[in-house]
PDB file of N, CA and C in Angstrom:
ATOM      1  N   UNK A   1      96.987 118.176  77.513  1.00  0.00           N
ATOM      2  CA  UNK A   1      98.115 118.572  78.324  1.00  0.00           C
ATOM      3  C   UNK A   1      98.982 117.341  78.548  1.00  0.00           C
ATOM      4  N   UNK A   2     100.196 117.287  77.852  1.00  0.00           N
ATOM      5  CA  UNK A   2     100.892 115.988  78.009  1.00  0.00           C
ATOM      6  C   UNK A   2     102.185 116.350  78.914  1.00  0.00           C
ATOM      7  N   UNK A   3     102.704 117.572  78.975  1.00  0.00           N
ATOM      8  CA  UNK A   3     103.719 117.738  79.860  1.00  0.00           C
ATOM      9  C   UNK A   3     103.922 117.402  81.367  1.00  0.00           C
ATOM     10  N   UNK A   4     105.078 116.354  80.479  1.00  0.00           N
ATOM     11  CA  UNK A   4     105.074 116.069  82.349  1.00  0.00           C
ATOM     12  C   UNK A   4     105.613 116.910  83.325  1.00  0.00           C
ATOM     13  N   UNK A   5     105.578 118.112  83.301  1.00  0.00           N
ATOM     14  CA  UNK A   5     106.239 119.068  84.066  1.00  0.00           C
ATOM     15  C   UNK A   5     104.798 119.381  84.622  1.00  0.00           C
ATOM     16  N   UNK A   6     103.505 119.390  83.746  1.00  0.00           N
ATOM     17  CA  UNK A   6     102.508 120.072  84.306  1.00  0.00           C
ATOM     18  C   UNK A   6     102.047 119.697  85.702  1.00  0.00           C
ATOM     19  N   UNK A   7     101.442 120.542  86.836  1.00  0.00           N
ATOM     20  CA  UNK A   7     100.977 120.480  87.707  1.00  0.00           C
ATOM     21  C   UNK A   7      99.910 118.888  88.123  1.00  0.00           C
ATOM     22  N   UNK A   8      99.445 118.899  87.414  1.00  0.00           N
ATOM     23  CA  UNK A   8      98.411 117.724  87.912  1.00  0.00           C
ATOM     24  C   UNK A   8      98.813 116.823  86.355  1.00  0.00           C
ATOM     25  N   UNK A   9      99.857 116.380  86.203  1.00  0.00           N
ATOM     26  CA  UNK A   9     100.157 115.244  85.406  1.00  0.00           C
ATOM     27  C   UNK A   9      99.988 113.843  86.206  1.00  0.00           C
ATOM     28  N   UNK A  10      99.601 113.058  85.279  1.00  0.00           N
ATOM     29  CA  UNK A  10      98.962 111.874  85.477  1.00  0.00           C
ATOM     30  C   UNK A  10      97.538 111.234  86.154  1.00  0.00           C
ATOM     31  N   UNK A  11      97.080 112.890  85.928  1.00  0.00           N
ATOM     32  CA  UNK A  11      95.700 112.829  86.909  1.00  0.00           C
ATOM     33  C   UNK A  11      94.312 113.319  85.895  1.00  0.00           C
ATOM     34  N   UNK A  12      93.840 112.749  85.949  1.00  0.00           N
ATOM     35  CA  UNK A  12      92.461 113.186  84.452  1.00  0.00           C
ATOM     36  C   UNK A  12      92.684 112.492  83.401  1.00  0.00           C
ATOM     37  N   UNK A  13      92.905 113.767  82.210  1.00  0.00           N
ATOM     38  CA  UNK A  13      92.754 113.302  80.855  1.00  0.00           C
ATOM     39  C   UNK A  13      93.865 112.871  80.563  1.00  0.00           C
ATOM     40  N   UNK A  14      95.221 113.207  81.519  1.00  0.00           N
ATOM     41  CA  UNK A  14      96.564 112.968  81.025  1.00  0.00           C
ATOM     42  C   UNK A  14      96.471 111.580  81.093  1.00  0.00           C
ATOM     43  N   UNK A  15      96.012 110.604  81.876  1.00  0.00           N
ATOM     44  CA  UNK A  15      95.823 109.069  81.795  1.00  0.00           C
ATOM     45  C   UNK A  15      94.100 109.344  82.150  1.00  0.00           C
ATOM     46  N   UNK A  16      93.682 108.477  80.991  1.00  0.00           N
ATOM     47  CA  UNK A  16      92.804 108.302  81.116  1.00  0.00           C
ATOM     48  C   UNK A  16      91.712 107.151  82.231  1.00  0.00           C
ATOM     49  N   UNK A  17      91.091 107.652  83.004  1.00  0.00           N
ATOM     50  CA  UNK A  17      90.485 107.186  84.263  1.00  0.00           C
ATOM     51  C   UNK A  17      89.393 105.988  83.286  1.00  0.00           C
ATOM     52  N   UNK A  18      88.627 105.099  84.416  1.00  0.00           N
ATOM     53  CA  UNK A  18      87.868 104.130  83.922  1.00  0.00           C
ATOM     54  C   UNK A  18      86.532 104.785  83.009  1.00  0.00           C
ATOM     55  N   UNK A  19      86.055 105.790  83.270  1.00  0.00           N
ATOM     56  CA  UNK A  19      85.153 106.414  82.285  1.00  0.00           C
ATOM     57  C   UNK A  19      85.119 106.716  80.919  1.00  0.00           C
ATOM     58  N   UNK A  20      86.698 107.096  80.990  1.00  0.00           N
ATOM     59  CA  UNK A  20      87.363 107.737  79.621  1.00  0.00           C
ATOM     60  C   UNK A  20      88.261 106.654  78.726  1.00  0.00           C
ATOM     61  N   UNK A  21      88.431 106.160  79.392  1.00  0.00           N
ATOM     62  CA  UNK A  21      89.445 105.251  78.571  1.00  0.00           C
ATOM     63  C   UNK A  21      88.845 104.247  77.034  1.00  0.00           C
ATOM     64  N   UNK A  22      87.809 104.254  77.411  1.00  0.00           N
ATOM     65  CA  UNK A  22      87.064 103.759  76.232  1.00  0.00           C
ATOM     66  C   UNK A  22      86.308 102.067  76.664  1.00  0.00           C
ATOM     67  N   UNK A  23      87.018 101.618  77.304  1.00  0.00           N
ATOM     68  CA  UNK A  23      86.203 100.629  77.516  1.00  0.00           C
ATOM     69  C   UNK A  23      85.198 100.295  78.415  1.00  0.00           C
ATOM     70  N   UNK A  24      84.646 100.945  79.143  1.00  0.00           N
ATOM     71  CA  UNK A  24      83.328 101.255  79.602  1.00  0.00           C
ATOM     72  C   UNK A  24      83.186 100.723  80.749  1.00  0.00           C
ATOM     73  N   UNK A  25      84.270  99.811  81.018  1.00  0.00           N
ATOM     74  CA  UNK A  25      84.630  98.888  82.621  1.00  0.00           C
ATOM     75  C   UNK A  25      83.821 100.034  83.787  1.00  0.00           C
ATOM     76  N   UNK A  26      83.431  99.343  84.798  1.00  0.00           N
ATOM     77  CA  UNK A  26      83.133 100.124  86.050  1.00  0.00           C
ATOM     78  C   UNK A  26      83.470  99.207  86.997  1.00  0.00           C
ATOM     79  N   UNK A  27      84.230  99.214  87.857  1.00  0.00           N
ATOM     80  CA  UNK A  27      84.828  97.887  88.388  1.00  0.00           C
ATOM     81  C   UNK A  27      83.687  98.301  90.297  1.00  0.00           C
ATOM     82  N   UNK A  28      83.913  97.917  91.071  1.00  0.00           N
ATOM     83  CA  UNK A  28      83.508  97.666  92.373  1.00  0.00           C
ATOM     84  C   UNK A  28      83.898  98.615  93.015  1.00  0.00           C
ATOM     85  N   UNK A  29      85.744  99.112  93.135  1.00  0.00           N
ATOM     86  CA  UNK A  29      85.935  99.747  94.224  1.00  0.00           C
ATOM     87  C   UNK A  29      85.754 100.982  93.296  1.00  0.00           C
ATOM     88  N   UNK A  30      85.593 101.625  92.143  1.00  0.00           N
ATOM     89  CA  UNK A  30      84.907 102.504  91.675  1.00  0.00           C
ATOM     90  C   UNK A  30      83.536 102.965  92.131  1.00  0.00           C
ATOM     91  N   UNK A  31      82.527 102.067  91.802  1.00  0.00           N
ATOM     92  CA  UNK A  31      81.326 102.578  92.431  1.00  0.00           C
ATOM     93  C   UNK A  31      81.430 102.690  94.050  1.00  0.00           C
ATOM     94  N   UNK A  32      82.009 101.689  94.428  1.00  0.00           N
ATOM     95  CA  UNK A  32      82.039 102.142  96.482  1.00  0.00           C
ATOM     96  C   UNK A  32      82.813 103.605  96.279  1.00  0.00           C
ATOM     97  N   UNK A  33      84.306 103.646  95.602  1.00  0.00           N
ATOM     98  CA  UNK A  33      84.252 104.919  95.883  1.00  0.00           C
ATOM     99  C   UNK A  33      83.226 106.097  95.552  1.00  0.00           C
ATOM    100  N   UNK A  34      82.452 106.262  94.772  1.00  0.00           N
ATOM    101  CA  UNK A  34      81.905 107.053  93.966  1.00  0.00           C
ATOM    102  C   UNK A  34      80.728 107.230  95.005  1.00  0.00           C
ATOM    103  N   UNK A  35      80.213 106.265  95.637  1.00  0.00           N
ATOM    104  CA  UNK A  35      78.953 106.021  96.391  1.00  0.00           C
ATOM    105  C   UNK A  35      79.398 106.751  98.034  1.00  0.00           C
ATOM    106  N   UNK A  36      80.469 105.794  98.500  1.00  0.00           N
ATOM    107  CA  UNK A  36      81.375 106.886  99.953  1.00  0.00           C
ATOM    108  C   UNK A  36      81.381 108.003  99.399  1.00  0.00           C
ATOM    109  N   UNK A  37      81.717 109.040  98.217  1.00  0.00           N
ATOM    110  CA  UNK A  37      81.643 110.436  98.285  1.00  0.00           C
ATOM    111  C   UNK A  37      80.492 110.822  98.005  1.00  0.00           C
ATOM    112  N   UNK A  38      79.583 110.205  97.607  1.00  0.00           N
ATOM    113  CA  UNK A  38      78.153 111.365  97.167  1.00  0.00           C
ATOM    114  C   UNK A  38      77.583 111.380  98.774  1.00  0.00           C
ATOM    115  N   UNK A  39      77.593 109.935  99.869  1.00  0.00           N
ATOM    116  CA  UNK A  39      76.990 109.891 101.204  1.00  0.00           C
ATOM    117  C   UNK A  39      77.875 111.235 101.671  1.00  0.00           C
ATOM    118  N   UNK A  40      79.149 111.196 101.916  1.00  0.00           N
ATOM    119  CA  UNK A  40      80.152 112.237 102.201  1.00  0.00           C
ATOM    120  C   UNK A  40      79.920 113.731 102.073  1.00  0.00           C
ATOM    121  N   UNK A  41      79.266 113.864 100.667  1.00  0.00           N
ATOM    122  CA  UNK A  41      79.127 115.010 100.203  1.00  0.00           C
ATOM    123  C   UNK A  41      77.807 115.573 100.699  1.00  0.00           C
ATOM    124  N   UNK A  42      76.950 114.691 101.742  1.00  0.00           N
ATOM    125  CA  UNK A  42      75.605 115.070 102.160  1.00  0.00           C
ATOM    126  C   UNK A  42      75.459 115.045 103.956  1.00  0.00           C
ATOM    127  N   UNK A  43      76.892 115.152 104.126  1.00  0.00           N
ATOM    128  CA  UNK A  43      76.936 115.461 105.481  1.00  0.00           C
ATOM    129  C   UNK A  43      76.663 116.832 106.366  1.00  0.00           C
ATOM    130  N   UNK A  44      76.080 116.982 107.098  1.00  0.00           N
ATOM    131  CA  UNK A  44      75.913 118.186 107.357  1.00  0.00           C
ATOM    132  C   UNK A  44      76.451 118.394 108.993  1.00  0.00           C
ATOM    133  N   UNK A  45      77.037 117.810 109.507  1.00  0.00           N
ATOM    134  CA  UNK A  45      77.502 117.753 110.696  1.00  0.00           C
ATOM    135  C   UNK A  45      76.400 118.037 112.234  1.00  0.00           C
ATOM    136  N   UNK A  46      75.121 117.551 111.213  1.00  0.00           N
ATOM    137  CA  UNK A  46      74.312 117.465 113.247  1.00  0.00           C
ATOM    138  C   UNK A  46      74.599 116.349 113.865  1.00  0.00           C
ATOM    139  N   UNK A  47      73.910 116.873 115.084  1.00  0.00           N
ATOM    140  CA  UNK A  47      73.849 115.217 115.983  1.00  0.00           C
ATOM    141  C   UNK A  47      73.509 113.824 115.350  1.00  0.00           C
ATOM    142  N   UNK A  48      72.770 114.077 114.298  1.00  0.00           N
ATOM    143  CA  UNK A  48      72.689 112.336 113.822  1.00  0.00           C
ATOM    144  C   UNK A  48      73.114 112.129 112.821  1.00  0.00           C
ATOM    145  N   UNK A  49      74.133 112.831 112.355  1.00  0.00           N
ATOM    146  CA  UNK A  49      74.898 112.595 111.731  1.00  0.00           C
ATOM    147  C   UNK A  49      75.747 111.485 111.219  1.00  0.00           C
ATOM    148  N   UNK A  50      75.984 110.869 110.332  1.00  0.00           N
ATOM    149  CA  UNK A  50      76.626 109.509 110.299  1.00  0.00           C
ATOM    150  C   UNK A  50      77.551 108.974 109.201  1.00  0.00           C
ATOM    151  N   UNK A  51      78.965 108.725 109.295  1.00  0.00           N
ATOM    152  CA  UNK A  51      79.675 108.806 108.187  1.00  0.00           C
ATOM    153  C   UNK A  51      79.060 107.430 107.323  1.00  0.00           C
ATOM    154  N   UNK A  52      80.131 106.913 106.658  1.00  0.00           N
ATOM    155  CA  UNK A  52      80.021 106.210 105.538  1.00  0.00           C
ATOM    156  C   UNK A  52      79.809 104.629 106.047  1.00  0.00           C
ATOM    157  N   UNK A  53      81.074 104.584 106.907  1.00  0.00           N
ATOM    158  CA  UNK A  53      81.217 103.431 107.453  1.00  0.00           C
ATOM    159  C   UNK A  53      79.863 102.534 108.615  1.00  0.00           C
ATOM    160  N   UNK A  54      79.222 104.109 109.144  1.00  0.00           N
ATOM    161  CA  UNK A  54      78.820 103.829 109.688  1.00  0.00           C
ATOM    162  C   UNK A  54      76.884 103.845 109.477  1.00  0.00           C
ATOM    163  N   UNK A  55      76.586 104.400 107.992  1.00  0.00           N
ATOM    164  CA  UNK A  55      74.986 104.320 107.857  1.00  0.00           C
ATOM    165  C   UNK A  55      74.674 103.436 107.482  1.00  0.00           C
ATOM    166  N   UNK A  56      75.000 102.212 107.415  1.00  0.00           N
ATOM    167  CA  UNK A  56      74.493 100.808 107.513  1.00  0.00           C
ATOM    168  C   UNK A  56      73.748  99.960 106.220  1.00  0.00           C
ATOM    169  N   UNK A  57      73.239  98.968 106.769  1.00  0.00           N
ATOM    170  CA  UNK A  57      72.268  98.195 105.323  1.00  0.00           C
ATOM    171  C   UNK A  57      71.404  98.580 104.284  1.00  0.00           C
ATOM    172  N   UNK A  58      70.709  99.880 104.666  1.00  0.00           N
ATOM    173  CA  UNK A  58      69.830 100.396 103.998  1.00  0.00           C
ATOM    174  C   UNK A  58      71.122 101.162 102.813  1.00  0.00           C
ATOM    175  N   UNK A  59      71.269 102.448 103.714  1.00  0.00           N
ATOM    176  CA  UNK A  59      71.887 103.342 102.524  1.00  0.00           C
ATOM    177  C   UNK A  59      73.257 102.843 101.913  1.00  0.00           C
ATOM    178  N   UNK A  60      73.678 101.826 102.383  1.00  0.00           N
ATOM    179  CA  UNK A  60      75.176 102.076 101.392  1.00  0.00           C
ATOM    180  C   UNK A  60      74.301 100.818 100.127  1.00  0.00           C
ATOM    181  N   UNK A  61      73.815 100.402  99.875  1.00  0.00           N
ATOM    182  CA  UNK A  61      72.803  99.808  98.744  1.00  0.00           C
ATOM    183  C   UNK A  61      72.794 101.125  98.015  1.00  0.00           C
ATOM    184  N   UNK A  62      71.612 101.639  98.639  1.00  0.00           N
ATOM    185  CA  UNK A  62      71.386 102.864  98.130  1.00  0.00           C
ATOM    186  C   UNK A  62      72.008 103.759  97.173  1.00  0.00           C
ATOM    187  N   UNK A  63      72.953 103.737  98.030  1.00  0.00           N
ATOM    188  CA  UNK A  63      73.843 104.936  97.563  1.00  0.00           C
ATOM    189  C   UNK A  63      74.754 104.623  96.479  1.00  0.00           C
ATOM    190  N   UNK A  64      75.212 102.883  96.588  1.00  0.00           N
ATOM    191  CA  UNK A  64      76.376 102.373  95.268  1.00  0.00           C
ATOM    192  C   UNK A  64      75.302 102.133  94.323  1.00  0.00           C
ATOM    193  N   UNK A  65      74.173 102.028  94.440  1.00  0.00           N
ATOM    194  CA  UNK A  65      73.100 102.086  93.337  1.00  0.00           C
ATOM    195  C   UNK A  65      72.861 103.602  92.206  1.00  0.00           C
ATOM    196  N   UNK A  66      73.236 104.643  93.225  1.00  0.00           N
ATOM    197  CA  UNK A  66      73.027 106.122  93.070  1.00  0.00           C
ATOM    198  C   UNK A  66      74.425 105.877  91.484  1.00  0.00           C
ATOM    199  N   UNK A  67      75.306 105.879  92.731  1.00  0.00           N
ATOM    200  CA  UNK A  67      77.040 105.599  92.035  1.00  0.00           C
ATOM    201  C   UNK A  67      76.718 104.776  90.609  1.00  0.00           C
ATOM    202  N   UNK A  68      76.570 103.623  90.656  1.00  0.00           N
ATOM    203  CA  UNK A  68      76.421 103.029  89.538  1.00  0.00           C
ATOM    204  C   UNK A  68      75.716 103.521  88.448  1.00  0.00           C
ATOM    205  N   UNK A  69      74.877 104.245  88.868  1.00  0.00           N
ATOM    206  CA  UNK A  69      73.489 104.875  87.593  1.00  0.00           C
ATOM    207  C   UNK A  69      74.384 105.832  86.899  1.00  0.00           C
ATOM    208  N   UNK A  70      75.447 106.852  87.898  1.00  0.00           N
ATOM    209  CA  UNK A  70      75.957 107.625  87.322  1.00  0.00           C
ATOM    210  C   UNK A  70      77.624 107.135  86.716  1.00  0.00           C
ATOM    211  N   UNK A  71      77.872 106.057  86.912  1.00  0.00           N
ATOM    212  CA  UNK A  71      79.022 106.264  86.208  1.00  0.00           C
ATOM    213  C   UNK A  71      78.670 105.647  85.078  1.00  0.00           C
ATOM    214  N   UNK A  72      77.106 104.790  85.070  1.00  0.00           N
ATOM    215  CA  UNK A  72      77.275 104.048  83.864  1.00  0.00           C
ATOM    216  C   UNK A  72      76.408 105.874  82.615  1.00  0.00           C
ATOM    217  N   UNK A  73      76.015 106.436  83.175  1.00  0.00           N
ATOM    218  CA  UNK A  73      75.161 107.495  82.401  1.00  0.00           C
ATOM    219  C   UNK A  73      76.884 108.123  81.980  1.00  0.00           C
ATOM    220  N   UNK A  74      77.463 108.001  82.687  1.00  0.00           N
ATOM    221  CA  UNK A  74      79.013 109.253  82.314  1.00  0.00           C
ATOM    222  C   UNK A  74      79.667 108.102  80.920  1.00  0.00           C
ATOM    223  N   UNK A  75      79.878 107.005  81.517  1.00  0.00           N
ATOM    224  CA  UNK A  75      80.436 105.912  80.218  1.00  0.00           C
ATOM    225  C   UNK A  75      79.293 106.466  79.244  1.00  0.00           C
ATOM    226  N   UNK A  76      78.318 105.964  78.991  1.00  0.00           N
ATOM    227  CA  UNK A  76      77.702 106.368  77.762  1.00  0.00           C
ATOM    228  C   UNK A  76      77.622 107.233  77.278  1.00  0.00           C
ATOM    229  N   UNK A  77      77.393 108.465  77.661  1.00  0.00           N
ATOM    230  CA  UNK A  77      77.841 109.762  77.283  1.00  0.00           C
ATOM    231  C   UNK A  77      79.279 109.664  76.438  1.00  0.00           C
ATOM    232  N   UNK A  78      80.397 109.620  77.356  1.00  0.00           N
ATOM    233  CA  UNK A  78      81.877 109.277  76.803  1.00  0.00           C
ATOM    234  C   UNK A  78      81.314 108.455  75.908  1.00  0.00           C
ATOM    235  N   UNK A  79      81.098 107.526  75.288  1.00  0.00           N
ATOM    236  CA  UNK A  79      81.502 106.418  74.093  1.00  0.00           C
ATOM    237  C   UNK A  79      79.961 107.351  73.498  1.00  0.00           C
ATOM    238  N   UNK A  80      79.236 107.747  73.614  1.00  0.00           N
ATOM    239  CA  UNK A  80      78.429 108.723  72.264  1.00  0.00           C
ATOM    240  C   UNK A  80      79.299 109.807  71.859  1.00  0.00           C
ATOM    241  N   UNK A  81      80.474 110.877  72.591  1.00  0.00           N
ATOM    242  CA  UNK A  81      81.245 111.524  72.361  1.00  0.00           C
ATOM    243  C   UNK A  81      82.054 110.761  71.125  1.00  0.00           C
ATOM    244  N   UNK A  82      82.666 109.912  71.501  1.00  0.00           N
ATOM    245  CA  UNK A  82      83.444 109.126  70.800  1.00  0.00           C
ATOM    246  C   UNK A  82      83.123 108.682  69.281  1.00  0.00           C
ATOM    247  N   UNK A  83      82.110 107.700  69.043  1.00  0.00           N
ATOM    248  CA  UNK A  83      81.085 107.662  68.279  1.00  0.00           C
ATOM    249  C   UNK A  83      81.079 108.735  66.606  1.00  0.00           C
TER     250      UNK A  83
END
């Protein structure tokens, strides 16, 4: 989809993001982001509840560790596609 008229131009495949682009880069604020949404995505809103900023030393390790496993499993995938 190259039209730039289309709805979500410049977003995905129309420019290619750090996964896709071919060179396999995973930079820092990639995995923090990637790591803030999977904690994000496991919120369930009880009382001990705790955003991103705030679950501390243990899990945000954790969690950009989670991030990293998967963007580097998505790069390799992409460049075996490629291949």
């Amino acid at each position: 989809m190259s039209d730039d008229r289309a709805p979500l131009h410049g977003i995905g495949h129309n420019r290619p993001c750090a996964l896709c682009d071919g060179t396999g880069l995973c930079d820092e604020a990639l995995i923090e982001q990637v790591a803030e949404d999977l904690w994000e995505s496991r919120r369930h809103g009880t009382l001990d509840d705790v955003s991103w900023a705030e679950c501390g030393g243990h899990w945000q390790p954790v969690f950009r560790g989670f991030a990293a496993t998967a963007i580097a499993s998505l790069s390799r995938r992409v460049q075996e596609q490629r291949d």
